[in-house]
PDB file of N, CA and C in Angstrom:
ATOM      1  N   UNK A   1       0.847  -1.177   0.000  1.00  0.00           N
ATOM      2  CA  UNK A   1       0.000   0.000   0.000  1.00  0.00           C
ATOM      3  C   UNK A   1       0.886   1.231   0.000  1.00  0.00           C
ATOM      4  N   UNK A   2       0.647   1.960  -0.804  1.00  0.00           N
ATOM      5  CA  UNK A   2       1.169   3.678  -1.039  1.00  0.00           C
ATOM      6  C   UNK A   2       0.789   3.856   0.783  1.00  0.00           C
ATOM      7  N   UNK A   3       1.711   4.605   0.826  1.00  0.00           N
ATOM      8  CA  UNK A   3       1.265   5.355   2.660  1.00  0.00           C
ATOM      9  C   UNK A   3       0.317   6.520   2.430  1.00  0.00           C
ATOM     10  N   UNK A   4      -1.105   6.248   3.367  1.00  0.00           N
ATOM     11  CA  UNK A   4      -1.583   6.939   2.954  1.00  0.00           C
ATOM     12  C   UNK A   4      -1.391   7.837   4.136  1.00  0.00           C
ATOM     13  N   UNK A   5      -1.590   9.215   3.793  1.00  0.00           N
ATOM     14  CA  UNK A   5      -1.538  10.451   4.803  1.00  0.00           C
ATOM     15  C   UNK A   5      -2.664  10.988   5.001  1.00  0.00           C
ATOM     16  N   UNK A   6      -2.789  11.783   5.731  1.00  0.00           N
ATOM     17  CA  UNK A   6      -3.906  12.958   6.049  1.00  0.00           C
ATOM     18  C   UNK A   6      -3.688  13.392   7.021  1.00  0.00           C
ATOM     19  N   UNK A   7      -3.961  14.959   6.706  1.00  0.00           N
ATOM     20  CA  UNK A   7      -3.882  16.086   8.024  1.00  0.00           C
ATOM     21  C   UNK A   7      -5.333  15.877   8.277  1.00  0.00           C
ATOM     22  N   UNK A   8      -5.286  15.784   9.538  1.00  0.00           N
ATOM     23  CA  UNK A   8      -7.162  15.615  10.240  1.00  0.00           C
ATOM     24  C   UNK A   8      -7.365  17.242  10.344  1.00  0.00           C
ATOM     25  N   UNK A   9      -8.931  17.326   9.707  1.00  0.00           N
ATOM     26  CA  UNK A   9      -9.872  18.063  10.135  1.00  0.00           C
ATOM     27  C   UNK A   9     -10.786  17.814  11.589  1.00  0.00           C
ATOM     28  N   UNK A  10     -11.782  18.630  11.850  1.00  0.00           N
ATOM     29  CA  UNK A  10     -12.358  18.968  13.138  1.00  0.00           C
ATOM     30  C   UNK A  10     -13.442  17.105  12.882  1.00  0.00           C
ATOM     31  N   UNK A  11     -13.480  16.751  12.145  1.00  0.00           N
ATOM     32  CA  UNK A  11     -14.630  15.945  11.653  1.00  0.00           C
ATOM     33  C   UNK A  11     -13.841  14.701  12.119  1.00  0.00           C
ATOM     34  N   UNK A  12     -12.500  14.440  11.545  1.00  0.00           N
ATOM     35  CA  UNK A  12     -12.327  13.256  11.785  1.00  0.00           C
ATOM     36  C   UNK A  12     -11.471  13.279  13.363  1.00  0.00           C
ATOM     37  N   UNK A  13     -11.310  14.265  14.556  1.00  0.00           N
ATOM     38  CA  UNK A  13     -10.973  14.093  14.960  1.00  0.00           C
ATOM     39  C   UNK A  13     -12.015  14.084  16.485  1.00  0.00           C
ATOM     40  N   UNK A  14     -13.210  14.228  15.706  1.00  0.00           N
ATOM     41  CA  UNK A  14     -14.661  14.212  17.096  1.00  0.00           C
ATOM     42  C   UNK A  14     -15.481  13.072  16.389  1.00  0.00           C
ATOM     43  N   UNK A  15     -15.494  12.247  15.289  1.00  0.00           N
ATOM     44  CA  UNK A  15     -16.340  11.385  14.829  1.00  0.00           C
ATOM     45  C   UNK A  15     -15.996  10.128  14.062  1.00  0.00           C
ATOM     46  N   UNK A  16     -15.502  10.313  13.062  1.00  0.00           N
ATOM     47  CA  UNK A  16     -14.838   9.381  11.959  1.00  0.00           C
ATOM     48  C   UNK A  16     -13.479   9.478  11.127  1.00  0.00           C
ATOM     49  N   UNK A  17     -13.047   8.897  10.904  1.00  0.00           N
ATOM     50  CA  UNK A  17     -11.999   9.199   9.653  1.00  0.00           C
ATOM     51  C   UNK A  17     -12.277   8.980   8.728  1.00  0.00           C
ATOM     52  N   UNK A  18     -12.253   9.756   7.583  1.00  0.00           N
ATOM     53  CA  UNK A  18     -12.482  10.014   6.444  1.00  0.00           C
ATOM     54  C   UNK A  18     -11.550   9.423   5.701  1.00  0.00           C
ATOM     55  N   UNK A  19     -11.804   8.250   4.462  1.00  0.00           N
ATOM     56  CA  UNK A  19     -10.001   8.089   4.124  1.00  0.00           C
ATOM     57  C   UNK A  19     -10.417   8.057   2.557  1.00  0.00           C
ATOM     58  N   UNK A  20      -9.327   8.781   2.144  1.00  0.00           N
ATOM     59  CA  UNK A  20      -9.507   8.987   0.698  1.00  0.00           C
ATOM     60  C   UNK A  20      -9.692   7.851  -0.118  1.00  0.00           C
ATOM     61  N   UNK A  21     -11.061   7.752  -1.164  1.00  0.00           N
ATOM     62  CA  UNK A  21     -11.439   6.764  -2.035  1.00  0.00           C
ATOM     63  C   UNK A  21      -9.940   6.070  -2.526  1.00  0.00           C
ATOM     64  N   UNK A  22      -9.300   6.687  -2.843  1.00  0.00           N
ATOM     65  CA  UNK A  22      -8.157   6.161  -3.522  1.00  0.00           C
ATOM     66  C   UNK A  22      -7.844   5.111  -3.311  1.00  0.00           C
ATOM     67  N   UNK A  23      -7.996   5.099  -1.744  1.00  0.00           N
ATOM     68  CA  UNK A  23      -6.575   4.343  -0.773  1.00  0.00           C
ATOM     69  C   UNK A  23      -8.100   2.563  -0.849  1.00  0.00           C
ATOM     70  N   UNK A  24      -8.792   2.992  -1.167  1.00  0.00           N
ATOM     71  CA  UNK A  24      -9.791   1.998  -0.897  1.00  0.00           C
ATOM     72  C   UNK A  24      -9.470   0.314  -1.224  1.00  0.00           C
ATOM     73  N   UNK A  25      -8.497   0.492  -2.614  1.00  0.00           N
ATOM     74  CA  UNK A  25      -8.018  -0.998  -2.565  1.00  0.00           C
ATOM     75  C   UNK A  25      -7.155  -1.342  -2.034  1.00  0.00           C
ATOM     76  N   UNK A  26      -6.592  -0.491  -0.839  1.00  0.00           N
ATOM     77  CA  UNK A  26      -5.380  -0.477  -0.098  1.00  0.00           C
ATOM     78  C   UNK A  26      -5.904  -1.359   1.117  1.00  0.00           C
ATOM     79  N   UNK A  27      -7.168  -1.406   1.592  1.00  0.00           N
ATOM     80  CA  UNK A  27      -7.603  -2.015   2.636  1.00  0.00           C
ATOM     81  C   UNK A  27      -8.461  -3.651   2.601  1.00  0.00           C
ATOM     82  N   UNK A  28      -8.379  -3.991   3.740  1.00  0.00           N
ATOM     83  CA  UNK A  28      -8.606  -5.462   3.717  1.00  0.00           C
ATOM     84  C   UNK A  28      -9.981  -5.319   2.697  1.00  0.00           C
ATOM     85  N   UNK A  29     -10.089  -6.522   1.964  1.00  0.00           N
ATOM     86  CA  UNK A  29     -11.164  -6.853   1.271  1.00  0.00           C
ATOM     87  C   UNK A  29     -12.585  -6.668   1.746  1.00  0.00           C
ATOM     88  N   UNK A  30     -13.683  -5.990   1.245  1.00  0.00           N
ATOM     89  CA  UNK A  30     -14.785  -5.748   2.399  1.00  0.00           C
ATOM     90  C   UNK A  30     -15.960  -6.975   1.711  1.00  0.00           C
ATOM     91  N   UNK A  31     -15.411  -8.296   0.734  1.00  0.00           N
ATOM     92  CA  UNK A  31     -15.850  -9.316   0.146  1.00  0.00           C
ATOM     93  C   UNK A  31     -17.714  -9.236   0.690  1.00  0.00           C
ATOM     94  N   UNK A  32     -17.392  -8.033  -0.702  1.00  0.00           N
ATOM     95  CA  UNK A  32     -19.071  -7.958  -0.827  1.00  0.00           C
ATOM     96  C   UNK A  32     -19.776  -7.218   0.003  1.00  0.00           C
ATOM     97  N   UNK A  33     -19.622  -7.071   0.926  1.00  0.00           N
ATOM     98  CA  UNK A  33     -20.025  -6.640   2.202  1.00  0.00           C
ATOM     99  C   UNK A  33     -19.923  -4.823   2.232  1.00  0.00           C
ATOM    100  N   UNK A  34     -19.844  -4.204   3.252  1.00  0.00           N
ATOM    101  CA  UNK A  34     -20.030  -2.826   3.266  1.00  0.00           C
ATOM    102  C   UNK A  34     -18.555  -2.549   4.830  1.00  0.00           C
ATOM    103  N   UNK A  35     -18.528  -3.232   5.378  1.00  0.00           N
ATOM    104  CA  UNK A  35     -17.968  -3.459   6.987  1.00  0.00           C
ATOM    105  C   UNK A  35     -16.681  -4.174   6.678  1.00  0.00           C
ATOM    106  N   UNK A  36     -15.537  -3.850   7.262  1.00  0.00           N
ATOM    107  CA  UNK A  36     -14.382  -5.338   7.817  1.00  0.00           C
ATOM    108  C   UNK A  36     -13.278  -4.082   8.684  1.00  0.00           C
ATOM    109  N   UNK A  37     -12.828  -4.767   9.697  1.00  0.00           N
ATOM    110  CA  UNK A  37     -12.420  -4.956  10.728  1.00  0.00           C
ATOM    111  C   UNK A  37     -10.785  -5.221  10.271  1.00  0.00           C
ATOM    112  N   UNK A  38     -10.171  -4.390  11.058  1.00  0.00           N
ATOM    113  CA  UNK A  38      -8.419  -4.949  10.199  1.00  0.00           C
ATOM    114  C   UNK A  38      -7.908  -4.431  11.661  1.00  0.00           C
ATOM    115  N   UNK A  39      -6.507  -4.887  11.890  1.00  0.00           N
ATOM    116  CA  UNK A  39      -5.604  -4.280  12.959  1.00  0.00           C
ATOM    117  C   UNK A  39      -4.650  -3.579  12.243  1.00  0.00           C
ATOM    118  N   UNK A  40      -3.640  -2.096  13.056  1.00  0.00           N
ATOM    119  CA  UNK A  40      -2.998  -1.781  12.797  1.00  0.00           C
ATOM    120  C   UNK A  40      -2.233  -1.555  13.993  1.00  0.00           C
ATOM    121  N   UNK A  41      -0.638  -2.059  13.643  1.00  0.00           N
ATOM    122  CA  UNK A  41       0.306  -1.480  14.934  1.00  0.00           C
ATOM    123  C   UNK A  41       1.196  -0.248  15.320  1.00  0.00           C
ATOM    124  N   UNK A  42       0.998   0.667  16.162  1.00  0.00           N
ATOM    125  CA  UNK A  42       1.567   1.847  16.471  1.00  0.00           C
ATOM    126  C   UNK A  42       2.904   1.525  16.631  1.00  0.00           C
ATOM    127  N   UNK A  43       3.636   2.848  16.860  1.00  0.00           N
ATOM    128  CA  UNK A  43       5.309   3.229  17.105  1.00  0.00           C
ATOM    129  C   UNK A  43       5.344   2.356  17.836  1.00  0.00           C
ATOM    130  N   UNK A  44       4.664   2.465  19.037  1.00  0.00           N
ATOM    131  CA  UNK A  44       5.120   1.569  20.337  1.00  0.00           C
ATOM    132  C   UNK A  44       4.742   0.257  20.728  1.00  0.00           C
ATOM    133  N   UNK A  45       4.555  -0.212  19.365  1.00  0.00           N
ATOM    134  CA  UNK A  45       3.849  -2.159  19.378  1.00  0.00           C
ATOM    135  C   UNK A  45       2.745  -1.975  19.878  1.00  0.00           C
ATOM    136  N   UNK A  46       1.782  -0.837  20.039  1.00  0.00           N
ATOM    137  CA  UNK A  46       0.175  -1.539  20.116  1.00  0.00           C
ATOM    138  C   UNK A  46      -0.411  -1.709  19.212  1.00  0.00           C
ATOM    139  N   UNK A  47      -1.502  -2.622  19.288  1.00  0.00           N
ATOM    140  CA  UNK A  47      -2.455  -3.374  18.016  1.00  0.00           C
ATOM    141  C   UNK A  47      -3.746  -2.718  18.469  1.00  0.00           C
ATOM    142  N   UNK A  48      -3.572  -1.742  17.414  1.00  0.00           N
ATOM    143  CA  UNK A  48      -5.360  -1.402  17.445  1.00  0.00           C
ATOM    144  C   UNK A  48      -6.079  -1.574  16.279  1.00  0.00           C
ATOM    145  N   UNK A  49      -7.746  -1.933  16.863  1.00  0.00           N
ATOM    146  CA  UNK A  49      -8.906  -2.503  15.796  1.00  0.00           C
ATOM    147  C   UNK A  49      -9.637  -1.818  15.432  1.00  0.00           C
ATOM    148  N   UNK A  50      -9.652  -1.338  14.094  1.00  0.00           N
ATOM    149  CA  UNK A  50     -10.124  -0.502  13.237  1.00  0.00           C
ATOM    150  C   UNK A  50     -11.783  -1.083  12.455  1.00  0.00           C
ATOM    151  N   UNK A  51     -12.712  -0.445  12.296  1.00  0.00           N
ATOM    152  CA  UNK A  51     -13.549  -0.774  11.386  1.00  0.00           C
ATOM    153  C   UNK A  51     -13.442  -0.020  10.327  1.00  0.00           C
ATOM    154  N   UNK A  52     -13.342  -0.190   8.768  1.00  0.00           N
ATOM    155  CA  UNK A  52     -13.813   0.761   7.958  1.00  0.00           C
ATOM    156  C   UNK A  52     -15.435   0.289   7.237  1.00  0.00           C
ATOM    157  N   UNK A  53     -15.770   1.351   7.010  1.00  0.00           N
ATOM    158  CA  UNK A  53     -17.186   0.931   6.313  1.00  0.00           C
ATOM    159  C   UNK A  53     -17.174   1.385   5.280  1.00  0.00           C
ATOM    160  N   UNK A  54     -18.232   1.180   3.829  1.00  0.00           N
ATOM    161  CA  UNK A  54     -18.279   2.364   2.968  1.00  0.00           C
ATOM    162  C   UNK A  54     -20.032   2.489   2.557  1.00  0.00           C
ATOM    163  N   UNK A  55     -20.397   3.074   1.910  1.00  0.00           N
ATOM    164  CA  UNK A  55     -21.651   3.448   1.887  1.00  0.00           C
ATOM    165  C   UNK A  55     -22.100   2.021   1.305  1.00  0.00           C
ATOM    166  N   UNK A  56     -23.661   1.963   1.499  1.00  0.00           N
ATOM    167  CA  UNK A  56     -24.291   0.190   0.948  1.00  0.00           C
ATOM    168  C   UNK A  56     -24.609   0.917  -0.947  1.00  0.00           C
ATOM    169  N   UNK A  57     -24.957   1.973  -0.744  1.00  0.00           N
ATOM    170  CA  UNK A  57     -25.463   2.354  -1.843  1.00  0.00           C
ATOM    171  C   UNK A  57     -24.676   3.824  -2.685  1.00  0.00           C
ATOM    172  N   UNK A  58     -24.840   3.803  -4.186  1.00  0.00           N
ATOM    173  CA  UNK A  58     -23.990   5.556  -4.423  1.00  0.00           C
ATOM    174  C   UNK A  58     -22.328   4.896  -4.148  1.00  0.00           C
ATOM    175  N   UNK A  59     -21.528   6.133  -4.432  1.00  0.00           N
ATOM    176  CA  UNK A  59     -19.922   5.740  -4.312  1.00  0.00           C
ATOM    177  C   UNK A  59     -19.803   5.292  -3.622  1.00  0.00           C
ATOM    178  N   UNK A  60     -18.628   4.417  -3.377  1.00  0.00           N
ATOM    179  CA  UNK A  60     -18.206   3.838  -1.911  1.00  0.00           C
ATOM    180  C   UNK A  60     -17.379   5.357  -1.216  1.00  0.00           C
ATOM    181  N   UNK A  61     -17.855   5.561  -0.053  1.00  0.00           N
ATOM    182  CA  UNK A  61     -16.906   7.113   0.720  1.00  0.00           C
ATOM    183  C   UNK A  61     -16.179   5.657   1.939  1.00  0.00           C
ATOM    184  N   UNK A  62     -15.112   5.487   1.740  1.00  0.00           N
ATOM    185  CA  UNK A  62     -14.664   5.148   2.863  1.00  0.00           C
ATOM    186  C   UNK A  62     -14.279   5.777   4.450  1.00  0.00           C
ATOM    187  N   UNK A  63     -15.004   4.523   5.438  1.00  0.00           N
ATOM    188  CA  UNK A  63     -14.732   6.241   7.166  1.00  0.00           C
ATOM    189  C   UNK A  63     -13.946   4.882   8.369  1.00  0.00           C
ATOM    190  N   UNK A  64     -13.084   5.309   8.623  1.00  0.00           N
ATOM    191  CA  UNK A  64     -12.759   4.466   9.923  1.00  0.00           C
ATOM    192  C   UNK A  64     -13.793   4.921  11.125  1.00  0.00           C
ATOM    193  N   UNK A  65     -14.681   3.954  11.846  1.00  0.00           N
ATOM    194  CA  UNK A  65     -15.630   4.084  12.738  1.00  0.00           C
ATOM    195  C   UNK A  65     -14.786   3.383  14.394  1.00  0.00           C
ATOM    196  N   UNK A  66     -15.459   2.453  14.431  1.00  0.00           N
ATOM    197  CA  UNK A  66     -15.232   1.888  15.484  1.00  0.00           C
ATOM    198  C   UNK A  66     -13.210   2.012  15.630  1.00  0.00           C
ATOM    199  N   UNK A  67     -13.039   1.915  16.726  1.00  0.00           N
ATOM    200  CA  UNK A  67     -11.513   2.114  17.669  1.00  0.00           C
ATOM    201  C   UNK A  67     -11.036   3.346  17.165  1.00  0.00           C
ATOM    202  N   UNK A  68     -11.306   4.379  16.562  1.00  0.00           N
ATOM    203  CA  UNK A  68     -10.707   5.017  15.544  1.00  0.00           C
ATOM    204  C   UNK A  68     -10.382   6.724  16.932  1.00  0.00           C
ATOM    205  N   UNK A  69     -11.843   6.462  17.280  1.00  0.00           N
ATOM    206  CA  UNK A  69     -11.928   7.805  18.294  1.00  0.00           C
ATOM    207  C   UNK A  69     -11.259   7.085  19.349  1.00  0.00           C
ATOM    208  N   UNK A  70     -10.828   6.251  20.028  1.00  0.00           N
ATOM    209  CA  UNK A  70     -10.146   5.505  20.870  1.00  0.00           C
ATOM    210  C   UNK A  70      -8.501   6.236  20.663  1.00  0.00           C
ATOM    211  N   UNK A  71      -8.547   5.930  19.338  1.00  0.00           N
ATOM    212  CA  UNK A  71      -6.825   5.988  19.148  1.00  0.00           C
ATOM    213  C   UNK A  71      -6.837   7.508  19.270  1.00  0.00           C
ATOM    214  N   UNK A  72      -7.223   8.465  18.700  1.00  0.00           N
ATOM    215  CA  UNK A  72      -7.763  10.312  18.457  1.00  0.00           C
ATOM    216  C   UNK A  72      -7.417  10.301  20.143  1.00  0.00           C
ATOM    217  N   UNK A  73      -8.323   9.808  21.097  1.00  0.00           N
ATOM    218  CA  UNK A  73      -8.174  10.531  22.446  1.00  0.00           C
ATOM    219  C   UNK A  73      -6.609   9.589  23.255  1.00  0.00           C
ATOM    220  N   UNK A  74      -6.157   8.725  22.854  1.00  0.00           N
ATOM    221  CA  UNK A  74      -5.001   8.366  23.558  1.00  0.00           C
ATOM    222  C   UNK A  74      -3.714   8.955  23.030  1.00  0.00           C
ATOM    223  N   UNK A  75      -3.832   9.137  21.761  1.00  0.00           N
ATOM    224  CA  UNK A  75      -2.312  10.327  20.900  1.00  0.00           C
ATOM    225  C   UNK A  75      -3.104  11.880  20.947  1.00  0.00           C
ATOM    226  N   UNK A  76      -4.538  12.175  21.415  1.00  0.00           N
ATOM    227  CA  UNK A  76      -4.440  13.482  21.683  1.00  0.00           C
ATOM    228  C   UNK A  76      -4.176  14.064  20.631  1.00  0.00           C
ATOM    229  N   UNK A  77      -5.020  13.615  19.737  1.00  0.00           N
ATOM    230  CA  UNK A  77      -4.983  14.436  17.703  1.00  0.00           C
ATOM    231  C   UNK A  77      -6.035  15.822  18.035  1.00  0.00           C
ATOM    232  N   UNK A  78      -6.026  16.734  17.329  1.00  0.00           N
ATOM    233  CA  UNK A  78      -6.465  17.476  16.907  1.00  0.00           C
ATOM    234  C   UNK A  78      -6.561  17.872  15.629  1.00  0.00           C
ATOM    235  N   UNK A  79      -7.274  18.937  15.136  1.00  0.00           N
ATOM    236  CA  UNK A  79      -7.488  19.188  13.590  1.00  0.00           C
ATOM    237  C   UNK A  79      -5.726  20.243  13.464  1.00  0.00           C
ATOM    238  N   UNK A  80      -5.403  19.311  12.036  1.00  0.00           N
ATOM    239  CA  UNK A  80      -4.033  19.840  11.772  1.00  0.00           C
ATOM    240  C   UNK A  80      -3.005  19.159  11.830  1.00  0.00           C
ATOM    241  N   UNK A  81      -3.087  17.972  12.646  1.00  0.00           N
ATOM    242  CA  UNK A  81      -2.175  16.928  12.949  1.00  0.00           C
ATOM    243  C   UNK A  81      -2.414  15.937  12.041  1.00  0.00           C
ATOM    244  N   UNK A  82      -1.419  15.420  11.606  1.00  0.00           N
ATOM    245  CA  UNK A  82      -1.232  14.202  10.444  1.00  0.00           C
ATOM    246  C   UNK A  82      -1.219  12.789  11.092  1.00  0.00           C
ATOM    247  N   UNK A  83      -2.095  11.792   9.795  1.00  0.00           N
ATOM    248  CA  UNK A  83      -1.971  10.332  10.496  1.00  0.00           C
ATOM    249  C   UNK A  83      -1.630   9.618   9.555  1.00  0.00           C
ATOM    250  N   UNK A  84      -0.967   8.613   9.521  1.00  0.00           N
ATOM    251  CA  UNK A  84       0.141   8.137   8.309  1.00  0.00           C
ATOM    252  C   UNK A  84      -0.566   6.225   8.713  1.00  0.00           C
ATOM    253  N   UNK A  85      -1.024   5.938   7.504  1.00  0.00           N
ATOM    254  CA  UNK A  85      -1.734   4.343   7.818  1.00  0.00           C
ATOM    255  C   UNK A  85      -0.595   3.812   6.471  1.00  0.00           C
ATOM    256  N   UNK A  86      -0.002   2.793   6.807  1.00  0.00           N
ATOM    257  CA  UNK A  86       0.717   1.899   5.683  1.00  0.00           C
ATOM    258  C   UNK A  86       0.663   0.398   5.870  1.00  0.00           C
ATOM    259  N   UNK A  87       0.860  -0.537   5.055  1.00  0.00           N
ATOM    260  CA  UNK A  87       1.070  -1.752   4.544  1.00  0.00           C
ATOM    261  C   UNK A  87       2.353  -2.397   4.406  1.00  0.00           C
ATOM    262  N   UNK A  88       2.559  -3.289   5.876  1.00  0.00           N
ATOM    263  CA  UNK A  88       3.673  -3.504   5.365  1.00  0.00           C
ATOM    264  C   UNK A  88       3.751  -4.874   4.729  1.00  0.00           C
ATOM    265  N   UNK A  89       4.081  -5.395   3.739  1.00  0.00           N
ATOM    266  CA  UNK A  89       3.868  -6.459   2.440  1.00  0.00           C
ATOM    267  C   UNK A  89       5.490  -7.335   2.703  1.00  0.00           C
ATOM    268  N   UNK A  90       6.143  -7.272   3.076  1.00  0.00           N
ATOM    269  CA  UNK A  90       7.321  -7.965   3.141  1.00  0.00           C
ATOM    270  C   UNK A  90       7.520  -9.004   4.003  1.00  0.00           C
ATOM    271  N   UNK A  91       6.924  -8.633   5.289  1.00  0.00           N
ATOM    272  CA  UNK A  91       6.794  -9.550   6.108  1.00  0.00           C
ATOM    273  C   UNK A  91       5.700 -10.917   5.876  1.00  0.00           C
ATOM    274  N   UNK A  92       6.134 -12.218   6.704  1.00  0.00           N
ATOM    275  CA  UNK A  92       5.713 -13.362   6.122  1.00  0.00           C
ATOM    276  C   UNK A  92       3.820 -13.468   6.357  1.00  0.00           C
ATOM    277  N   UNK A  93       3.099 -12.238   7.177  1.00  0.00           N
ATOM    278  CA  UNK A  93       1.971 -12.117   7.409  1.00  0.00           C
ATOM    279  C   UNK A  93       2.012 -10.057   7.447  1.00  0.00           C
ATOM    280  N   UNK A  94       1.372  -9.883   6.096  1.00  0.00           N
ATOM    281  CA  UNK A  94       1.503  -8.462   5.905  1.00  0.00           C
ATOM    282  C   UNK A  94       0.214  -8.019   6.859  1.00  0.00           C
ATOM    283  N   UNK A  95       0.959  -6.904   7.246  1.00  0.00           N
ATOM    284  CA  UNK A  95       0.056  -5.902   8.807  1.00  0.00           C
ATOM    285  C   UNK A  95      -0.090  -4.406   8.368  1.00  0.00           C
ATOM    286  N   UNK A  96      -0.794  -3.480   9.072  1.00  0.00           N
ATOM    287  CA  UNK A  96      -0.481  -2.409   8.767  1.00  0.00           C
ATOM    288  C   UNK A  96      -0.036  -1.772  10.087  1.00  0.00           C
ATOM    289  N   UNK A  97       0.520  -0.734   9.893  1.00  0.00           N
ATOM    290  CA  UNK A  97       0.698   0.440  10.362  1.00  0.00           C
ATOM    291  C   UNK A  97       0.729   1.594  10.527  1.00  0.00           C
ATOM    292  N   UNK A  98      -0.215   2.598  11.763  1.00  0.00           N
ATOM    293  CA  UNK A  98      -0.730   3.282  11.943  1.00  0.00           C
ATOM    294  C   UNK A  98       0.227   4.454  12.344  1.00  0.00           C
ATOM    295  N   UNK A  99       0.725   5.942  12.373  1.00  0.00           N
ATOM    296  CA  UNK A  99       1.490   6.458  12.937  1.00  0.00           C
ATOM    297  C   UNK A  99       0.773   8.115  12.916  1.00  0.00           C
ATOM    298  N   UNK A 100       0.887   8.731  14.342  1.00  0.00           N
ATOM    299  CA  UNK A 100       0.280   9.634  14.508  1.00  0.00           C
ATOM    300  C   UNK A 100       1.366  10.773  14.339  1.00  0.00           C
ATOM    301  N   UNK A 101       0.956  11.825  14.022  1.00  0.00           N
ATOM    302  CA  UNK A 101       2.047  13.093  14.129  1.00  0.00           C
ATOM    303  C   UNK A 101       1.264  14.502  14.535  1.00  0.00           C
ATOM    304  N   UNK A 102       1.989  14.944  15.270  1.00  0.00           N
ATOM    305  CA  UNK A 102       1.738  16.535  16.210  1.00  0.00           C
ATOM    306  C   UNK A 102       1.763  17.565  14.856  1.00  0.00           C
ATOM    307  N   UNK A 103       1.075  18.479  14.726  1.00  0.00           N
ATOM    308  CA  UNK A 103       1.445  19.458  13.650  1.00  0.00           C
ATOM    309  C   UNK A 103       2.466  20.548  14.598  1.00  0.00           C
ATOM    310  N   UNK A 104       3.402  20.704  14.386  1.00  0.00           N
ATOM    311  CA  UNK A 104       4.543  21.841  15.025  1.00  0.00           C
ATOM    312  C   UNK A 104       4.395  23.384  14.318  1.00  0.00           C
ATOM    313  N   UNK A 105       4.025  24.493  15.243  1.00  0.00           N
ATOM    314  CA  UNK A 105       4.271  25.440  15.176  1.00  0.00           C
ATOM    315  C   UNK A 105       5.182  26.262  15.553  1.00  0.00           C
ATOM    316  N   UNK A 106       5.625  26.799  14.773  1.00  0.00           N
ATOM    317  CA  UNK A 106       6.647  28.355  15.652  1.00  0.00           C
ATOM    318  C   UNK A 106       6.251  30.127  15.138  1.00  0.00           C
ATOM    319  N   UNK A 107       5.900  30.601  16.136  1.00  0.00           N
ATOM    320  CA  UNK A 107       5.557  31.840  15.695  1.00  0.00           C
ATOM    321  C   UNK A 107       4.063  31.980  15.017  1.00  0.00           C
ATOM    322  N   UNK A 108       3.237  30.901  15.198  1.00  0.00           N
ATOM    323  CA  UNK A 108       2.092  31.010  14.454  1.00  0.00           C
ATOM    324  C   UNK A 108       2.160  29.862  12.736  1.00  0.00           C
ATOM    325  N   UNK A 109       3.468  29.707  12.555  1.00  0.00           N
ATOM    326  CA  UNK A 109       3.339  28.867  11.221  1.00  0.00           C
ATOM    327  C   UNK A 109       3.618  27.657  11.481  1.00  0.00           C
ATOM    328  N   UNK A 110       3.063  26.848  10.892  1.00  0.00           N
ATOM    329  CA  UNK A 110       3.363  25.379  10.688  1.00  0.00           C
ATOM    330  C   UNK A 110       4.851  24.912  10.342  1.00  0.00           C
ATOM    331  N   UNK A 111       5.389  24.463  10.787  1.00  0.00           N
ATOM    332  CA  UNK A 111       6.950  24.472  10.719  1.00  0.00           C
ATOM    333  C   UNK A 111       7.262  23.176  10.080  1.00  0.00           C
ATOM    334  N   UNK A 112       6.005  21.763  10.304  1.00  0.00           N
ATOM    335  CA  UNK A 112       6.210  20.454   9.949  1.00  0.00           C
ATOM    336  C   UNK A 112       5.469  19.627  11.123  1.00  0.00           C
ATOM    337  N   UNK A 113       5.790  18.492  10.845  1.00  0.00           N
ATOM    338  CA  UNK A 113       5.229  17.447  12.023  1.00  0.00           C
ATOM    339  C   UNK A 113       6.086  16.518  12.703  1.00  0.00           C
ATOM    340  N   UNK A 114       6.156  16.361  13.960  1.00  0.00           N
ATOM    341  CA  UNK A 114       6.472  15.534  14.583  1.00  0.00           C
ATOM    342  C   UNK A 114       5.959  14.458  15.047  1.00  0.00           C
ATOM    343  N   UNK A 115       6.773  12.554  15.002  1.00  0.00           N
ATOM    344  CA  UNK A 115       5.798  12.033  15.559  1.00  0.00           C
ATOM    345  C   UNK A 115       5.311  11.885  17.212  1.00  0.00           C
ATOM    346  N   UNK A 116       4.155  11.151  17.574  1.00  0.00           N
ATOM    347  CA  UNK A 116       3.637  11.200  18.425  1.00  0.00           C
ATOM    348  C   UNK A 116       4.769  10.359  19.543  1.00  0.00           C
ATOM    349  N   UNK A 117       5.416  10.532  20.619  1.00  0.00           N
ATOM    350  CA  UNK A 117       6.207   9.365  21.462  1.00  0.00           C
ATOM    351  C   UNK A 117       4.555   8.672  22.002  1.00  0.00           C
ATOM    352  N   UNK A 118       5.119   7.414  22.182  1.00  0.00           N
ATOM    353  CA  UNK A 118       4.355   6.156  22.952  1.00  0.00           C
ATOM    354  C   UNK A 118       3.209   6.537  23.977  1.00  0.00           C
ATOM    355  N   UNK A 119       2.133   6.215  24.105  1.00  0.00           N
ATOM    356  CA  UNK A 119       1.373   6.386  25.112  1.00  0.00           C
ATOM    357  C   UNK A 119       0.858   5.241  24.759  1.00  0.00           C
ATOM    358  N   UNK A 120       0.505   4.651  26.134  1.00  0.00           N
ATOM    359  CA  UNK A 120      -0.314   3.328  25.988  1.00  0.00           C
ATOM    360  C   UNK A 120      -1.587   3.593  26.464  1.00  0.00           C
ATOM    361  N   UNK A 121      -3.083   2.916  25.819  1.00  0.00           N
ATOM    362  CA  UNK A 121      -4.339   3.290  26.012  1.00  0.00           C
ATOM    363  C   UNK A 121      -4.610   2.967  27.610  1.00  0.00           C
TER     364      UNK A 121
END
């Protein structure tokens, strides 16, 4: 999987994640279905359980639901801060991985991002 990025808005950081159509064949197979359930592991070796859904009917909009606001209140995201989801394919059982980043200011401008150090839920 391409790494996908996104700076969170106010939306995905009080409700859902929004993840760009693109990335849609990037995620576990939703075989037919609308729902599936995947793990991803943080910086600090935790395994968290993700739902994505996409609409039953009309485009598919893909949204991470379930564990998603879990992970938002334990890395303490806000709108502006970046979240980096990747695939890693090399290993003998491919996993993904989830990585949160702080948006850094100085003086009022965005300077870049830093990642999140370890907090455990």
């Amino acid at each position: 999987m391409t790494t996908f990025s996104k700076i969170l808005g106010k939306t995905d950081t009080s409700k859902t994640l929004s993840v760009p159509r693109k990335y849609l064949e990037s995620l576990p197979s939703f075989k037919g279905g609308h729902a599936v359930e995947f793990q991803a592991i943080d910086e600090s070796g935790f395994v968290w359980t993700f739902k994505c859904s996409i609409r039953k009917k009309g485009h598919p909009k893909p949204v991470l639901s379930k564990g998603w606001r879990a992970f938002v209140r334990n890395k303490k995201l806000k709108g502006g801060d970046k979240i980096k989801f990747s695939l890693n394919q090399t290993a003998a059982t491919p996993f993904y991985r989830v990585q949160a980043e702080k948006e850094v200011k100085i003086f009022g401008a965005i300077f870049g991002y830093s990642p999140i150090i370890a907090t455990f839920p």
